[in-house]
Protein backbone atom coordinates (compact mmCIF):
# COMPACT_ATOMS: atom_id res chain seq x y z
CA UNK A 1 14.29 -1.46 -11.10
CA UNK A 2 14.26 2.47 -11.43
CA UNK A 3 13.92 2.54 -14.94
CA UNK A 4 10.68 0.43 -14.28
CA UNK A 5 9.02 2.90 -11.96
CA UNK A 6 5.49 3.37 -12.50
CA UNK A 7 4.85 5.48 -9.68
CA UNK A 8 6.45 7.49 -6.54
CA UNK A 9 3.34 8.90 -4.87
CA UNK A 10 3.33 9.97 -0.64
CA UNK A 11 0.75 11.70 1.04
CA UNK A 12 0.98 12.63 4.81
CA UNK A 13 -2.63 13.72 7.03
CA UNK A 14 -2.47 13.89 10.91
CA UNK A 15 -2.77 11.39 13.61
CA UNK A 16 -4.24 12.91 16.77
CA UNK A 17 -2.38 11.02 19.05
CA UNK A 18 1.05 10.88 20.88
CA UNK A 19 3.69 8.57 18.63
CA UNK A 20 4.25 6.32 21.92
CA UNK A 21 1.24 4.99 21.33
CA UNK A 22 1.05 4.46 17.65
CA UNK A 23 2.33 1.05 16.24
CA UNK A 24 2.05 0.42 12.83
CA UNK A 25 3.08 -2.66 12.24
CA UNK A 26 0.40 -4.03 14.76
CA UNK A 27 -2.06 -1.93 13.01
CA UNK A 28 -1.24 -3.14 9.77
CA UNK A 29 -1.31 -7.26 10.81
CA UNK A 30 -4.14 -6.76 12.71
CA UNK A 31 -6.30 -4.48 10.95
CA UNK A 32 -9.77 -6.27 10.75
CA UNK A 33 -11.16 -6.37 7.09
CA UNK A 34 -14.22 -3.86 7.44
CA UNK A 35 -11.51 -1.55 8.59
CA UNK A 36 -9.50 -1.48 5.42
CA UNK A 37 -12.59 -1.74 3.25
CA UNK A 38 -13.81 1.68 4.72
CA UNK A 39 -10.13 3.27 3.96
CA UNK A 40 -11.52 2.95 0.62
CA UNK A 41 -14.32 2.08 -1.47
CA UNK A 42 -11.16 0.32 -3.99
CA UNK A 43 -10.78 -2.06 -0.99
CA UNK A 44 -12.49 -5.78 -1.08
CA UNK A 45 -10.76 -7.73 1.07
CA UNK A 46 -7.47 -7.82 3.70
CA UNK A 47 -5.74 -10.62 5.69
CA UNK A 48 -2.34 -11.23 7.43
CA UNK A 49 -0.45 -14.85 7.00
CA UNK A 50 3.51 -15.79 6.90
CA UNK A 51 5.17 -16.21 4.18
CA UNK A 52 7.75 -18.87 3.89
CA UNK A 53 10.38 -17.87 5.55
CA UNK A 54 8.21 -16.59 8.51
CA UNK A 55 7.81 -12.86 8.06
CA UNK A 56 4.64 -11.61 8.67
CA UNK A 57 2.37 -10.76 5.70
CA UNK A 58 -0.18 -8.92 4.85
CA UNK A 59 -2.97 -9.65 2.17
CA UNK A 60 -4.94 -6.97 -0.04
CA UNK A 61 -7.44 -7.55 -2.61
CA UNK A 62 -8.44 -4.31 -4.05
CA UNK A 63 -9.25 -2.32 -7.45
CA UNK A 64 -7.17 0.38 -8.88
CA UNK A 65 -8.10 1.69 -12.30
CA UNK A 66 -10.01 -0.91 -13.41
CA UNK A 67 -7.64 -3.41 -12.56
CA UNK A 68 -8.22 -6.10 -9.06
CA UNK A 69 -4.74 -6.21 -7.24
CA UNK A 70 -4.18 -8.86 -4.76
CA UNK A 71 -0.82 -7.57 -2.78
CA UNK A 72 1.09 -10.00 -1.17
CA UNK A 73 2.98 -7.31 1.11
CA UNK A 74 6.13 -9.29 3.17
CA UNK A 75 7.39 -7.02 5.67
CA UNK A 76 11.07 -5.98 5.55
CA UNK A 77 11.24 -3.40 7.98
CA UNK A 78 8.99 -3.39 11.54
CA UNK A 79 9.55 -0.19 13.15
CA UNK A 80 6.45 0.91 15.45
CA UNK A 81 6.70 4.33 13.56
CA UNK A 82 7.77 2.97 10.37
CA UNK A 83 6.65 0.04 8.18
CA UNK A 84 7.99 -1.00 5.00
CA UNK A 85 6.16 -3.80 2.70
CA UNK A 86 6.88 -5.24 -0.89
CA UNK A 87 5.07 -7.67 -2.63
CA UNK A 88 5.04 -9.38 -6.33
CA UNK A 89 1.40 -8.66 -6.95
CA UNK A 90 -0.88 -10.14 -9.35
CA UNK A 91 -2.95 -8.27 -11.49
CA UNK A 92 -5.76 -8.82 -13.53
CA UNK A 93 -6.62 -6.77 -15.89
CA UNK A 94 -9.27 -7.17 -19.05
CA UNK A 95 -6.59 -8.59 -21.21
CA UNK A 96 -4.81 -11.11 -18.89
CA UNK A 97 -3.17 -11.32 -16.10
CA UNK A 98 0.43 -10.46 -14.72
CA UNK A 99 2.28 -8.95 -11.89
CA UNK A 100 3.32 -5.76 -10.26
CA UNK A 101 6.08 -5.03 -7.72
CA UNK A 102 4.42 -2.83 -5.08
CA UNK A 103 7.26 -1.08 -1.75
CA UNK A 104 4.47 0.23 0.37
CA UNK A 105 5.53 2.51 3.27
CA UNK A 106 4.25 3.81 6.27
CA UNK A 107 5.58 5.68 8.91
CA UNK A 108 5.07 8.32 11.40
CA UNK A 109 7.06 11.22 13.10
CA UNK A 110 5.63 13.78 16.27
CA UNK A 111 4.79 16.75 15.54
CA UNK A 112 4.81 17.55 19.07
CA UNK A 113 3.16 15.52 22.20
CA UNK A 114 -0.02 14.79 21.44
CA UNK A 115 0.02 15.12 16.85
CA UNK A 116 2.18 13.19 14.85
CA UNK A 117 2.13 13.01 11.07
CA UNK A 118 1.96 9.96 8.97
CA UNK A 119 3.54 9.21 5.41
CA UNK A 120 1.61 7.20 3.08
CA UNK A 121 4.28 6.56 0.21
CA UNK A 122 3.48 3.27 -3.10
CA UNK A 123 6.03 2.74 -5.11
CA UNK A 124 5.29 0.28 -8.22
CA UNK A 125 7.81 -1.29 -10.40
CA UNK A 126 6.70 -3.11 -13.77
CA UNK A 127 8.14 -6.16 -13.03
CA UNK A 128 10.11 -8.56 -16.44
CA UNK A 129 6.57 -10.62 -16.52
CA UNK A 130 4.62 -6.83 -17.08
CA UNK A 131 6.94 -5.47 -19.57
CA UNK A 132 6.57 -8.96 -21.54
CA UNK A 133 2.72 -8.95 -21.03
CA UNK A 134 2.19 -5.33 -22.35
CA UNK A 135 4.37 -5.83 -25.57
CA UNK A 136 2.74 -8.63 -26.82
CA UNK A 137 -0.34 -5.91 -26.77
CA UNK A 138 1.83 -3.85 -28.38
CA UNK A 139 1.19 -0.78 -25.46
CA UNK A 140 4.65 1.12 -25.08
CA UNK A 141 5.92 0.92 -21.30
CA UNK A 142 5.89 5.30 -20.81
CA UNK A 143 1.98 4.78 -22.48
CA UNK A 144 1.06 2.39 -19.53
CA UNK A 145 2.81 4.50 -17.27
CA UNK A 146 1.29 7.80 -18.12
CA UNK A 147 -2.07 6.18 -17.54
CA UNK A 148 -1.61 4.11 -14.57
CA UNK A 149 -0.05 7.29 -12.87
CA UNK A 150 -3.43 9.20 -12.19
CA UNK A 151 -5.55 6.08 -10.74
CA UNK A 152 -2.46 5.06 -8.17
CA UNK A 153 -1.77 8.49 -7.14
CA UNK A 154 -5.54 9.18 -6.66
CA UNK A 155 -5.75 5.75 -4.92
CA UNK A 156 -2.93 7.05 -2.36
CA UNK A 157 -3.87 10.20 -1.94
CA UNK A 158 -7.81 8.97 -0.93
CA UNK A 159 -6.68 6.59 1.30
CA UNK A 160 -3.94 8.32 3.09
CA UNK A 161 -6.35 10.16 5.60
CA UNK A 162 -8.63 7.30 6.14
CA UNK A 163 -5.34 5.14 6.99
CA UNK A 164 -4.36 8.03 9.20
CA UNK A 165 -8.12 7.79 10.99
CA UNK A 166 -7.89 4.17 10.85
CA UNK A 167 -3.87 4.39 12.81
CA UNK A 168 -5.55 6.76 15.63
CA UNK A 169 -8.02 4.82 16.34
CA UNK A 170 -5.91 1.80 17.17
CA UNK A 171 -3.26 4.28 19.36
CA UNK A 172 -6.67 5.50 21.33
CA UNK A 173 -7.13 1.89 22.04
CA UNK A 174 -3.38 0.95 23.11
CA UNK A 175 -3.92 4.24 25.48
């Protein structure tokens, strides 16, 4: 799916907390929805379910460069200092809909007792349905890349801090 990249972005900001008490899969499937919406105003709405085969899942609705997302992340890794999500994502844009594969990682690593620095990395893949749905508009695949790249990496790099914020707050409470 290389060739399909859209975008590789990863931003890191500091926790101010010890890693033994950061968690981010419990952050992530338990993160109430006013909490996500303030890690950025592209944020409407966030939920955790199962999918099918019982991994835990995690539900976001939000809007990234004019498009509205809703990311169906399954977990496939559940480390407490690393997290690793994909999800087939729908997206709606003015001229249709289609989907978007989405690898969204998070992890931390100390810095020394009491910091640690988290990674915020998206990767998106155009996935066989996208690369149909933008030639019948006739819009070369590099085009849509070039200008889907600044939104997503802008998206990242805004909500990287807040995330960070949001991680700290939840390793204060497991204190």
């Amino acid at each position: 799916m290389k060739e399909n990249q859209i975008v590789d972005s990863s931003f890191s900001a500091i926790i101010n907390a010890p890693i033994r008490q950061i968690d981010i899969p419990e952050w992530c499937f338990s993160l109430p929805e006013k909490e996500y919406q303030g890690c950025s105003p592209a944020h409407i709405a966030a939920g955790f379910t199962t999918a099918a085969d019982g991994k835990r899942m995690s539900i976001n609705v939000e809007s990234i460069g004019g498009s509205l997302m809703v990311q169906h992340y399954i977990e496939t890794l559940g480390q407490k200092d690393h997290l690793i999500l994909d999800s087939d994502s729908d997206v709606f844009t003015p001229n249709g809909r289609t989907t978007i594969h989405v690898t969204w990682e998070l992890s931390v690593k100390p810095i020394d007792e009491h910091r640690c620095e988290f990674t915020n990395r998206v990767q998106s893949f155009a996935t066989d349905e996208m690369i149909a749905f933008l030639a019948r508009q006739g819009i070369p695949f590099d085009l849509f890349r070039a200008q889907r790249q600044p939104a997503s990496i802008a998206h990242n790099q805004g909500e990287t801090p807040l995330f960070a914020a949001s991680i700290e707050r939840a390793a204060r409470r497991n204190n």
